[in-house]
N, C-alpha and C. Protein backbone atom coordinates (compact mmCIF):
# COMPACT_ATOMS: atom_id res chain seq x y z
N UNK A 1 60.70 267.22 -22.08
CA UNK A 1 61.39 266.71 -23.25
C UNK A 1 60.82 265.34 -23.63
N UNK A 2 60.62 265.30 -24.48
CA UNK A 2 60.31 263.93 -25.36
C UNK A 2 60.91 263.01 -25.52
N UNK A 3 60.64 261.65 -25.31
CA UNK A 3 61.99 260.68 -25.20
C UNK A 3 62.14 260.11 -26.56
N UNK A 4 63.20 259.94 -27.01
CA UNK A 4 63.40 259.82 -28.25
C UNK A 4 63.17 257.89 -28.70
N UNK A 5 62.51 258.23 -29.58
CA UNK A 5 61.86 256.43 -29.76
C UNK A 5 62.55 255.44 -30.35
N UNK A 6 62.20 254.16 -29.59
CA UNK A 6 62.68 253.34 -30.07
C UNK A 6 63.00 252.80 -31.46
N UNK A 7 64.16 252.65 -32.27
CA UNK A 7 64.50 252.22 -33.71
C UNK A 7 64.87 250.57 -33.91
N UNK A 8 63.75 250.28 -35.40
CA UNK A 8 64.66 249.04 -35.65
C UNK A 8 65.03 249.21 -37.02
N UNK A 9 66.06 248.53 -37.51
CA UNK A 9 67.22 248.33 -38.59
C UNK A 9 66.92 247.45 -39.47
N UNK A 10 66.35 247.32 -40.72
CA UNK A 10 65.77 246.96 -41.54
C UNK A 10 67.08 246.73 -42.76
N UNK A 11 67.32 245.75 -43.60
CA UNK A 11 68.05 245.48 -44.50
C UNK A 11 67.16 246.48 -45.40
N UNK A 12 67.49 247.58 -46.59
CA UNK A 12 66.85 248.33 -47.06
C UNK A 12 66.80 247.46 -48.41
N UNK A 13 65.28 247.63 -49.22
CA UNK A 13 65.32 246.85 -50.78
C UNK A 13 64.65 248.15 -51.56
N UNK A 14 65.00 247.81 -52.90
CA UNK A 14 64.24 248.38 -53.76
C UNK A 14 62.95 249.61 -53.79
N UNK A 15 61.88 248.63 -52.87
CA UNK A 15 60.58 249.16 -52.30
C UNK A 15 60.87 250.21 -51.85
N UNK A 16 62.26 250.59 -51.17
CA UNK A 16 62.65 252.03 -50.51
C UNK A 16 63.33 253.18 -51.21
N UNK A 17 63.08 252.65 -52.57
CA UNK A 17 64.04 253.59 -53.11
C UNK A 17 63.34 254.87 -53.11
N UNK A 18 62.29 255.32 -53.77
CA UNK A 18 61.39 256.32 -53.99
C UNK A 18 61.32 257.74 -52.44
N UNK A 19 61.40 256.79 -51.38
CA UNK A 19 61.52 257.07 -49.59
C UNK A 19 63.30 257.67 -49.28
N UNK A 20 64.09 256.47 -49.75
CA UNK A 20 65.38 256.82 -49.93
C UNK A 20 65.53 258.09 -50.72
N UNK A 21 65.58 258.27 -51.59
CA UNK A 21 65.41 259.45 -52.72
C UNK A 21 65.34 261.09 -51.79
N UNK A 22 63.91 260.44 -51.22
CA UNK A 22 63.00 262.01 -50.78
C UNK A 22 64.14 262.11 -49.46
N UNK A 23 64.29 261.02 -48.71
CA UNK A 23 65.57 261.43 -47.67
C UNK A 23 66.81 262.20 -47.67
N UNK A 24 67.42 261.63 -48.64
CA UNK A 24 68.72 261.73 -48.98
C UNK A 24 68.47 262.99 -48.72
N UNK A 25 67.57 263.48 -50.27
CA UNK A 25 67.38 265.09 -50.45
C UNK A 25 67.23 265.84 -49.64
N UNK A 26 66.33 265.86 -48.95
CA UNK A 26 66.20 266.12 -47.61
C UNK A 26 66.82 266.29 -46.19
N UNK A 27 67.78 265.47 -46.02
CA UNK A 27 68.85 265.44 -45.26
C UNK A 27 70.34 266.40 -45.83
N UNK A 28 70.39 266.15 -47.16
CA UNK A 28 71.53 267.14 -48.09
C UNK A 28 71.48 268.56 -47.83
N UNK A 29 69.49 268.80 -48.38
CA UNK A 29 69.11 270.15 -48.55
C UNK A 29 69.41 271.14 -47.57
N UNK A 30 68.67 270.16 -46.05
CA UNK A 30 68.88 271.15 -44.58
C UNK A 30 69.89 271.11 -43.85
N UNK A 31 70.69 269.45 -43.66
CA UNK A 31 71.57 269.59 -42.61
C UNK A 31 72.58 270.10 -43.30
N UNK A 32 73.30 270.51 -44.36
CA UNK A 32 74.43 270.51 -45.24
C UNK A 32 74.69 272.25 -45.30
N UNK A 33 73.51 273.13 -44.65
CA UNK A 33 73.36 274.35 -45.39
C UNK A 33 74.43 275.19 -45.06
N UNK A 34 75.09 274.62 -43.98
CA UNK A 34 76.06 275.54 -42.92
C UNK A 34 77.67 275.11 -43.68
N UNK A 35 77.65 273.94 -44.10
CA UNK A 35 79.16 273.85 -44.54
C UNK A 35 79.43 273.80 -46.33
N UNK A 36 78.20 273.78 -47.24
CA UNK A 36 78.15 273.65 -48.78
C UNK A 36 77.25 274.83 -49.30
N UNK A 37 77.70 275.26 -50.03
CA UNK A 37 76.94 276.39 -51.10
C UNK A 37 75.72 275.68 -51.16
N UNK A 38 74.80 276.65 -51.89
CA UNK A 38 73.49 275.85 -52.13
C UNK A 38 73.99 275.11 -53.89
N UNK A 39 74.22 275.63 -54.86
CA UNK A 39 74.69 275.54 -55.90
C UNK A 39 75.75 273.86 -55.70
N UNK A 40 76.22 273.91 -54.58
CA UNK A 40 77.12 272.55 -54.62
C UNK A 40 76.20 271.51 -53.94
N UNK A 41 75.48 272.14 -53.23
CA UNK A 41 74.15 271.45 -52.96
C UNK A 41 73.46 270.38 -53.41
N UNK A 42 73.08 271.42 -54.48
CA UNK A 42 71.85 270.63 -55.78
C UNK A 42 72.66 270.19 -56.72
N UNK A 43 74.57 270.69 -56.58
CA UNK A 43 74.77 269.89 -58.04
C UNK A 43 75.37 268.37 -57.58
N UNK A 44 75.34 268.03 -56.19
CA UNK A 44 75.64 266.99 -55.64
C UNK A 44 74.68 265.66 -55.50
N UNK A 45 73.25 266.35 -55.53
CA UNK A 45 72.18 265.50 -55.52
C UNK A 45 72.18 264.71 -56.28
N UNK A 46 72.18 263.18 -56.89
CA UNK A 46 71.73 262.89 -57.99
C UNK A 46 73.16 261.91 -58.08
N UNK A 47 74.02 262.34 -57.96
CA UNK A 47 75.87 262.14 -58.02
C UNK A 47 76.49 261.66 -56.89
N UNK A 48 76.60 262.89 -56.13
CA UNK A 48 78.43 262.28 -55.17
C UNK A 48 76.43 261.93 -54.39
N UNK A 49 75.77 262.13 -53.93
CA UNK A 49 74.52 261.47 -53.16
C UNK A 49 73.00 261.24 -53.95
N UNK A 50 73.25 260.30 -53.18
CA UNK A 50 71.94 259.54 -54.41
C UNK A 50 71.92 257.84 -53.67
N UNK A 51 71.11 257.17 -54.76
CA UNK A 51 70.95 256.19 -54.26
C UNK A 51 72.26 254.82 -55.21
N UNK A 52 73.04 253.91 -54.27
CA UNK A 52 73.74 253.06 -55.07
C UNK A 52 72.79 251.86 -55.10
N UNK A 53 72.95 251.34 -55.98
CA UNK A 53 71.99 250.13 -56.17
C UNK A 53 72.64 249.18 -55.91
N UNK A 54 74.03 249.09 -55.98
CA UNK A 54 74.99 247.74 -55.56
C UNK A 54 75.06 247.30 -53.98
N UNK A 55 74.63 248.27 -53.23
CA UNK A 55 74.74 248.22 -51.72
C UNK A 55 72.97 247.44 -51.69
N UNK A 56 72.23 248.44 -52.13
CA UNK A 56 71.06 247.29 -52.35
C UNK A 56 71.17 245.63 -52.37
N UNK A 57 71.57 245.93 -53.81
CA UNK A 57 71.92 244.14 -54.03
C UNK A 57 72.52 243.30 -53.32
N UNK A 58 74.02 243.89 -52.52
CA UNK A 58 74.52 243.18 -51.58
C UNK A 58 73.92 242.90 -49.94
N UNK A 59 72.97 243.77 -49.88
CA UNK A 59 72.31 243.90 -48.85
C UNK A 59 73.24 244.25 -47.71
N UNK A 60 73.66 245.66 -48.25
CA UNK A 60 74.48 246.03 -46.95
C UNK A 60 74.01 247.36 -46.43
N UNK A 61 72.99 247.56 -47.04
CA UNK A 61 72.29 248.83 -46.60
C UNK A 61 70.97 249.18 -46.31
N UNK A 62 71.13 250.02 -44.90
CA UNK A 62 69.92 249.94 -43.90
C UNK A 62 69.32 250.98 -43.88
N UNK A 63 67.97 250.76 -43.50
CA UNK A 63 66.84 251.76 -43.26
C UNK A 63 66.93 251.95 -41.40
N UNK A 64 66.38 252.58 -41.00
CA UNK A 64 65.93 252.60 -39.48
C UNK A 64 64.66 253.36 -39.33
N UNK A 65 63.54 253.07 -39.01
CA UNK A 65 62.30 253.15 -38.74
C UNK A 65 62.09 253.19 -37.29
N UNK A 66 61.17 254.29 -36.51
CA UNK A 66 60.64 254.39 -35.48
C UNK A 66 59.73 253.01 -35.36
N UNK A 67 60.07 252.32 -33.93
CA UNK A 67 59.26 250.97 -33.74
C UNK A 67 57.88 251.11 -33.62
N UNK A 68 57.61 252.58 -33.22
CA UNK A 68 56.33 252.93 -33.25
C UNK A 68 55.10 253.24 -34.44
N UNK A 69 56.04 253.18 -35.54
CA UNK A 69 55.86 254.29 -37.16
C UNK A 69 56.72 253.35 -38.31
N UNK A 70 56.92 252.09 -38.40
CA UNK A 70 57.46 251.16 -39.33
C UNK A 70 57.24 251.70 -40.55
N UNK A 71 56.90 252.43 -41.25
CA UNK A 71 56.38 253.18 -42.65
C UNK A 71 56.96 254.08 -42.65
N UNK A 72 57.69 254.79 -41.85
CA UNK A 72 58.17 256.23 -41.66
C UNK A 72 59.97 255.59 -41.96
N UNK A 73 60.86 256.03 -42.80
CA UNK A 73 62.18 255.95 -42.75
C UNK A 73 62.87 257.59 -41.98
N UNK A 74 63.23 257.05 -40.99
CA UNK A 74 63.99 258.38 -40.43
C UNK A 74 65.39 258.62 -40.37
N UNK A 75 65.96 257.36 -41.14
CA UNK A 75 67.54 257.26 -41.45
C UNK A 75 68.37 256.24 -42.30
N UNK A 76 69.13 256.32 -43.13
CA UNK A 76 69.36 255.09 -43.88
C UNK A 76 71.09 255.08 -43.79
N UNK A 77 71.66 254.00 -44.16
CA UNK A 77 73.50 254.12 -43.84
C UNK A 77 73.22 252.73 -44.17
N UNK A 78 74.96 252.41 -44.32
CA UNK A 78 75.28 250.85 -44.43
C UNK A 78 77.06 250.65 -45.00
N UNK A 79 77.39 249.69 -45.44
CA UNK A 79 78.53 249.67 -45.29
C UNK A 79 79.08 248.75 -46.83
N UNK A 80 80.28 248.80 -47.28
CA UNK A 80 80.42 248.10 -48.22
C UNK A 80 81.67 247.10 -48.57
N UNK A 81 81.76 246.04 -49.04
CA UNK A 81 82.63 245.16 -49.17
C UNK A 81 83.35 245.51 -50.94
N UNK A 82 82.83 246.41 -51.15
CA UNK A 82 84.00 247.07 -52.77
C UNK A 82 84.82 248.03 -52.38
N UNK A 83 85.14 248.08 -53.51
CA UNK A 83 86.37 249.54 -53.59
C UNK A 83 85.94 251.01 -53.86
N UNK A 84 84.54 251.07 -54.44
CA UNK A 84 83.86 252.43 -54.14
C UNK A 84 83.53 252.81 -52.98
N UNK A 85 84.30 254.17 -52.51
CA UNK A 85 83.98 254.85 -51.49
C UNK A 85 82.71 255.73 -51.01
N UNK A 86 82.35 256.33 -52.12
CA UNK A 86 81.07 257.18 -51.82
C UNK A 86 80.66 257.28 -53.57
N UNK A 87 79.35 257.87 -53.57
CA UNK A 87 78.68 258.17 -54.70
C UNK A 87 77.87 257.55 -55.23
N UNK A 88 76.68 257.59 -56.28
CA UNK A 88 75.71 256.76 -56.28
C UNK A 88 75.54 256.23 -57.40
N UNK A 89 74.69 255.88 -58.22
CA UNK A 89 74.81 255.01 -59.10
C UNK A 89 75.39 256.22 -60.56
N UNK A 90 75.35 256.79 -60.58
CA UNK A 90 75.54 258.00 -61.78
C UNK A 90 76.19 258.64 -61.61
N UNK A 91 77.39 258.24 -60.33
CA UNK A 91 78.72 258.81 -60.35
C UNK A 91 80.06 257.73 -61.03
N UNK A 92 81.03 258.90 -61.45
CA UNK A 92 81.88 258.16 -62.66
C UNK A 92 82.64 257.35 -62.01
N UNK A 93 83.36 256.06 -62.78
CA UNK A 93 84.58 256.08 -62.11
C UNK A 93 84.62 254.80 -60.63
N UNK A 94 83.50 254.36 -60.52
CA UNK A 94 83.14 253.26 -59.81
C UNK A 94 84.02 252.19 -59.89
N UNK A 95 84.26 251.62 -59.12
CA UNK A 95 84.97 250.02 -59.10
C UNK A 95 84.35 249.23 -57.64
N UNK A 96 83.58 248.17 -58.65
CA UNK A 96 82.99 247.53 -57.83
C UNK A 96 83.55 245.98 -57.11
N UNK A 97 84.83 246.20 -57.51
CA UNK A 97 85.60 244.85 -57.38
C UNK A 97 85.67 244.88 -55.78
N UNK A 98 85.53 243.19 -55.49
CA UNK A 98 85.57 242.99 -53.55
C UNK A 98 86.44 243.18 -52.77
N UNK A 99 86.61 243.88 -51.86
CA UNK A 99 87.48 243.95 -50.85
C UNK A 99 87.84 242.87 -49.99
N UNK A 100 89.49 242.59 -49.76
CA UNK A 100 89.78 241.55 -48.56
C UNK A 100 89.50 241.80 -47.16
N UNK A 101 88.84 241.28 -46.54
CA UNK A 101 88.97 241.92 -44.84
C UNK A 101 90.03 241.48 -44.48
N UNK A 102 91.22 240.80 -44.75
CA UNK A 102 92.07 240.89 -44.10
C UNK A 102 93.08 241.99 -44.21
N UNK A 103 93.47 242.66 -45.60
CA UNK A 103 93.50 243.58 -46.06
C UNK A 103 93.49 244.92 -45.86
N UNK A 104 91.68 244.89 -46.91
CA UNK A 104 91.30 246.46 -46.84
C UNK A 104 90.58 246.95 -45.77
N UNK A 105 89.85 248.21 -46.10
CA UNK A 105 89.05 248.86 -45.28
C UNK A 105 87.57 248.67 -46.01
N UNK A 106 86.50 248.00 -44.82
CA UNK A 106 85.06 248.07 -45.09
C UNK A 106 85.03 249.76 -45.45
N UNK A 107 83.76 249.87 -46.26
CA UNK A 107 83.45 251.15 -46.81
C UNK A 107 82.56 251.77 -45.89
N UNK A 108 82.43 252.50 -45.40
CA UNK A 108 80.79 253.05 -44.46
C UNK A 108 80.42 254.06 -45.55
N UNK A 109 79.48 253.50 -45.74
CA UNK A 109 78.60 254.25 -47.12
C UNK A 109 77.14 255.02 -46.71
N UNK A 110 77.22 256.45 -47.23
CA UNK A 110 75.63 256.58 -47.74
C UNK A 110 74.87 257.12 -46.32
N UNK A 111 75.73 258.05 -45.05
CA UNK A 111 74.76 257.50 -44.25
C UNK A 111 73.84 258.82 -43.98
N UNK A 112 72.30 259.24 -43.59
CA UNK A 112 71.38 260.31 -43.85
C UNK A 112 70.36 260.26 -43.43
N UNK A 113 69.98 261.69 -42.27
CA UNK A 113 69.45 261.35 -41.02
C UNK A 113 68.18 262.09 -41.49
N UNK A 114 67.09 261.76 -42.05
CA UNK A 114 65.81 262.75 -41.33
C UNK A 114 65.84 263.98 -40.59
N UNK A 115 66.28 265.02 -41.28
CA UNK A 115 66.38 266.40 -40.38
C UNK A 115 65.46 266.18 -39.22
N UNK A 116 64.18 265.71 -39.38
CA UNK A 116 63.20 265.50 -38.29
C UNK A 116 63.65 264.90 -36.94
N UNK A 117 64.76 263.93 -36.99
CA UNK A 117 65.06 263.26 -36.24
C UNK A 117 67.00 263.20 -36.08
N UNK A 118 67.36 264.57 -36.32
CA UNK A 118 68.72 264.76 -36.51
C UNK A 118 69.43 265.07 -34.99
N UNK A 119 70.64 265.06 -34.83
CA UNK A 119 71.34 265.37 -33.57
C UNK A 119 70.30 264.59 -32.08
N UNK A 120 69.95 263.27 -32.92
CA UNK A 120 69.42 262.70 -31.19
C UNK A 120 70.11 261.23 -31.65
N UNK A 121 71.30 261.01 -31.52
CA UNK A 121 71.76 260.02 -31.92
C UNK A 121 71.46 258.72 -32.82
N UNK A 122 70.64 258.91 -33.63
CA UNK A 122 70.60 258.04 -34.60
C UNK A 122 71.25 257.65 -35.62
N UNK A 123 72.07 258.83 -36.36
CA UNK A 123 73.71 258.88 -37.34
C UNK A 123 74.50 257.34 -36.40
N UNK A 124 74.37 257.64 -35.04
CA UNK A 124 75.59 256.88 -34.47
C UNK A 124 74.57 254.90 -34.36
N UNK A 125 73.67 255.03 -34.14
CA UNK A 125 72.99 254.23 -34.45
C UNK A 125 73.13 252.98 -35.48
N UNK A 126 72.82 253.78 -36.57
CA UNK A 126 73.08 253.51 -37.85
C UNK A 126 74.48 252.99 -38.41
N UNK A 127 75.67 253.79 -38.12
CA UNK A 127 76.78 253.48 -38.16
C UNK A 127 77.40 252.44 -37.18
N UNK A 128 76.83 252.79 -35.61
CA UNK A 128 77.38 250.84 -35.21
C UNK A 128 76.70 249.95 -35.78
N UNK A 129 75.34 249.57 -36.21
CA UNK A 129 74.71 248.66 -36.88
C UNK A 129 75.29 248.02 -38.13
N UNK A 130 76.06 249.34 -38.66
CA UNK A 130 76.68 248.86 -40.66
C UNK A 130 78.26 248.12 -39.81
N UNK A 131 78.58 248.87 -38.64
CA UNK A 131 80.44 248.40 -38.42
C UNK A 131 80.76 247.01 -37.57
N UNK A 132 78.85 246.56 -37.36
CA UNK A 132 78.67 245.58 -36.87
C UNK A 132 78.59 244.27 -37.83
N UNK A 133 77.64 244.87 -38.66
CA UNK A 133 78.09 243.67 -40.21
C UNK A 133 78.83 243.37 -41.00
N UNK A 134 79.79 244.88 -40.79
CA UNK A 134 81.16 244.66 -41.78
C UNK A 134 81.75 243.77 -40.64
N UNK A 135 81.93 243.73 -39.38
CA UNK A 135 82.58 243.01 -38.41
C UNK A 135 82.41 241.89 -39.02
N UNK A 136 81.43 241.20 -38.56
CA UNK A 136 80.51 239.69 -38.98
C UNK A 136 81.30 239.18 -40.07
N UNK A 137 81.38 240.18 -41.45
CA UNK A 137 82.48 239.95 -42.43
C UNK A 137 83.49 239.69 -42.54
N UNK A 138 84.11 239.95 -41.40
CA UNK A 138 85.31 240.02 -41.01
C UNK A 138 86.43 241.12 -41.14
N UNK A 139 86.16 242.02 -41.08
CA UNK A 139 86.60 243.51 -41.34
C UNK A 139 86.84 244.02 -40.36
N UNK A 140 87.50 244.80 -39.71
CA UNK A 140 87.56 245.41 -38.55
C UNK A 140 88.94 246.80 -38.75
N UNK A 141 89.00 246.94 -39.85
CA UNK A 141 89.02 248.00 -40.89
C UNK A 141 87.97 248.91 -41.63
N UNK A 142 87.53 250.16 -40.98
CA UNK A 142 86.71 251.23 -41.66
C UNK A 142 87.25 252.17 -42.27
N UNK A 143 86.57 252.77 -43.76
CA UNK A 143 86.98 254.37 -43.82
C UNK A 143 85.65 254.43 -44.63
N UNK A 144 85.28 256.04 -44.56
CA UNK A 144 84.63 256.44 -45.34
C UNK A 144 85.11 257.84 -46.03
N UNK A 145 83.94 258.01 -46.63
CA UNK A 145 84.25 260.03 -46.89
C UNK A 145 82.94 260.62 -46.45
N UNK A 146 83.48 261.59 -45.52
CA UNK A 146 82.47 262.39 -44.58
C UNK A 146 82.12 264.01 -45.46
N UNK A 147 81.09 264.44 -45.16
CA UNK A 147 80.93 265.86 -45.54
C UNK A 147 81.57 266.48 -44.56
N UNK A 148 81.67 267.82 -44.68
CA UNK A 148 82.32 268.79 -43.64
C UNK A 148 80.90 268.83 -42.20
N UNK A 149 80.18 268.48 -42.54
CA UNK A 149 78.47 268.36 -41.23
C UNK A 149 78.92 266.99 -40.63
N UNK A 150 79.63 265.78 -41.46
CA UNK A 150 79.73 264.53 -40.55
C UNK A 150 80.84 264.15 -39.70
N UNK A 151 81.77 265.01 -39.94
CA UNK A 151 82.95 264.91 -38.98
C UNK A 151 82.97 265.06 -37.68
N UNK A 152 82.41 265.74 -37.39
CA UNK A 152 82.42 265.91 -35.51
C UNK A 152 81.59 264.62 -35.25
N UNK A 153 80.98 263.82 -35.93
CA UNK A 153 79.92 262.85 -35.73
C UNK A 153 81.00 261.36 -35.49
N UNK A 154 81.71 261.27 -36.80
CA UNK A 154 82.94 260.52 -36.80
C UNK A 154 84.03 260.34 -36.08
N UNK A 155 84.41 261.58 -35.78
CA UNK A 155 85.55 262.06 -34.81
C UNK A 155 85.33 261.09 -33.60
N UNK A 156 84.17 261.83 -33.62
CA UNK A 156 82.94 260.47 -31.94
C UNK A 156 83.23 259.64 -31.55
N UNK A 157 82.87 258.88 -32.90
CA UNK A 157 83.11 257.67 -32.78
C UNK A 157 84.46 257.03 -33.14
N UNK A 158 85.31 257.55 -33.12
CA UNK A 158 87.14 256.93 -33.25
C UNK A 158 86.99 257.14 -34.73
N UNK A 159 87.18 257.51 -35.35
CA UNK A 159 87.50 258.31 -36.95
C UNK A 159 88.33 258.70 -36.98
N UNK A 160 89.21 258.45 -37.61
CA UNK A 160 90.34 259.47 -37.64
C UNK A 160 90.88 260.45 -39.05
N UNK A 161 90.86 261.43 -39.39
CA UNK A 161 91.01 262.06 -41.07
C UNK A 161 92.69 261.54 -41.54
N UNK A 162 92.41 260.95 -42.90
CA UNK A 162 93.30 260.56 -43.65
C UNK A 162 93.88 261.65 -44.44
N UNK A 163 92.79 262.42 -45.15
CA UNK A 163 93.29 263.18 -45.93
C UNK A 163 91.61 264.14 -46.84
N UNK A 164 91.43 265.01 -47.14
CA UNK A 164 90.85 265.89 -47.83
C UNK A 164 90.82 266.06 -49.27
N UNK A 165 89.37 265.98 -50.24
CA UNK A 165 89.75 265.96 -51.14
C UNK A 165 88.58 266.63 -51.23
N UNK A 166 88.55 267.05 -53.11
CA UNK A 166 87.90 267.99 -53.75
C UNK A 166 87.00 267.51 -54.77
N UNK A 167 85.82 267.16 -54.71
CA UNK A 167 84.99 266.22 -55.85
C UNK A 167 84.23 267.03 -56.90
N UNK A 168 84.98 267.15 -57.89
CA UNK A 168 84.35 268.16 -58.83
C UNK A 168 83.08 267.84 -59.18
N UNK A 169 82.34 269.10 -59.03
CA UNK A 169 80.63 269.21 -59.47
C UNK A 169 80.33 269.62 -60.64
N UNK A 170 79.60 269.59 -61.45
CA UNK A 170 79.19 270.04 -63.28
C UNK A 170 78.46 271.21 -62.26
N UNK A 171 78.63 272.41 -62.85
CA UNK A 171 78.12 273.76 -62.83
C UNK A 171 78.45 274.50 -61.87
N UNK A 172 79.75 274.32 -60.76
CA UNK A 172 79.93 275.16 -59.68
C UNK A 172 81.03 274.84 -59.07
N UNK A 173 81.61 275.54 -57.99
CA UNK A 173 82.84 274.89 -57.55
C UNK A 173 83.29 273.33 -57.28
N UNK A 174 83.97 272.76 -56.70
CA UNK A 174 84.16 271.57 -56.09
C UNK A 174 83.67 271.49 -54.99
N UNK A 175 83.33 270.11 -54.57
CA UNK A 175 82.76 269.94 -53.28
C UNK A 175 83.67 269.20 -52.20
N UNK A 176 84.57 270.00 -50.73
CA UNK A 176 85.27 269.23 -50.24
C UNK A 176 84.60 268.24 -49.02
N UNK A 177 85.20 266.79 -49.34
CA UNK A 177 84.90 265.78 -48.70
C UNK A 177 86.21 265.30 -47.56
N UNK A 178 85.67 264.82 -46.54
CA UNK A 178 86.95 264.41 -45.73
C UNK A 178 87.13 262.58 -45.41
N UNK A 179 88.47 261.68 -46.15
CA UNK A 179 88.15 260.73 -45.88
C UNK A 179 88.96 260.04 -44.29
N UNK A 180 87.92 259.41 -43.87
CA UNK A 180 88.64 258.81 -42.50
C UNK A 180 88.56 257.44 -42.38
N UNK A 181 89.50 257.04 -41.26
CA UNK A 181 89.60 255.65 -41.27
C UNK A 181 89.07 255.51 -39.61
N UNK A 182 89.33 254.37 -39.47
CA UNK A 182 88.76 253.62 -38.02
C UNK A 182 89.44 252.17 -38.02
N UNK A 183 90.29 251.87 -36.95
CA UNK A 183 90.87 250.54 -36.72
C UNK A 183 90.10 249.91 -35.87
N UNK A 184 89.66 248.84 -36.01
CA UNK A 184 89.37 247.65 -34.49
C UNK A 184 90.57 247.14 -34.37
N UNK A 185 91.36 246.43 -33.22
CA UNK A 185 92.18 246.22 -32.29
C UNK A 185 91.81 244.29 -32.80
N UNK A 186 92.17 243.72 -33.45
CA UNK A 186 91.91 242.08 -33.53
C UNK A 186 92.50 241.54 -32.35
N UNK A 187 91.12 240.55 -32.46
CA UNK A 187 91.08 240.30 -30.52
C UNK A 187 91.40 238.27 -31.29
């Protein structure tokens, strides 16, 4: 067996969008095939996944690159200090207004593994890295919205499901999403 290589965590910019893009898709297309139609698939691309540009700007969202292969993106995730939960720049209905950490819940946004490099723990990677900066923020309040493929991943890691919802797609059924939360214990 192959030992699985060392990753570092890169603040993601602009320069990655084109890389981001081909990922996302990529990660949607294959790991998704078992719990989404293909039709909810492709009408999700672009929409409820895609790239947000506000997580850009705030710089809350990460790349992870093999230390060996710095050019290669094999996973991207990150976390957010607004009130949008999931979706990308060309989904409706956005509110980008700031969240309190004393408050609300940090967002865990966006996160998408390189089928190439899927089920060898890097999802979990990625996600302590984003719950580490929302920390820093002062947050210690998470939720996101998981696909029906990211839940056993979440569960993992102390997730807990709030509630289930239905994100209507242009040309095909709805697509169900599951949102969860996560408490830290203030020390």
């Amino acid at each position: 067996m192959t030992p699985l290589p060392e990753f570092a965590i890169r603040i993601a910019t602009t320069d990655d969008i084109p890389a981001l893009i081909a990922l996302i898709e990529q990660s949607v297309r294959v790991l998704q095939v078992n719990d989404y139609s293909p039709a909810q698939i492709e009408s999700s691309l672009g929409t409820t996944f895609g790239i947000d540009r506000q997580l850009l700007a705030d710089r809350t969202y990460f790349v992870a690159t093999p230390i060996n292969d710095p050019a290669q993106i094999a996973g991207c995730g990150g976390w957010s200090f607004r009130r949008t939960l999931f979706g990308s720049d060309a989904l409706a209905n956005r509110d980008d207004t700031p969240l309190d950490p004393a408050q609300d819940f940090a967002k865990i946004r966006a996160i998408f593994i390189d089928p190439a490099w899927s089920r060898q723990g890097l999802g979990s990677l990625i996600l302590a890295h984003s719950e580490q900066a929302a920390q820093t923020a002062g947050f210690h309040r998470f939720e996101l919205a998981s696909t029906l493929t990211g839940v056993p991943l979440y569960t993992l890691r102390g997730y807990t499901e709030r509630e289930r919802i239905c994100i209507p797609l242009p040309d095909c059924e709805p697509r169900e999403i599951v949102v969860m939360q996560k408490i830290l214990p203030i020390l």
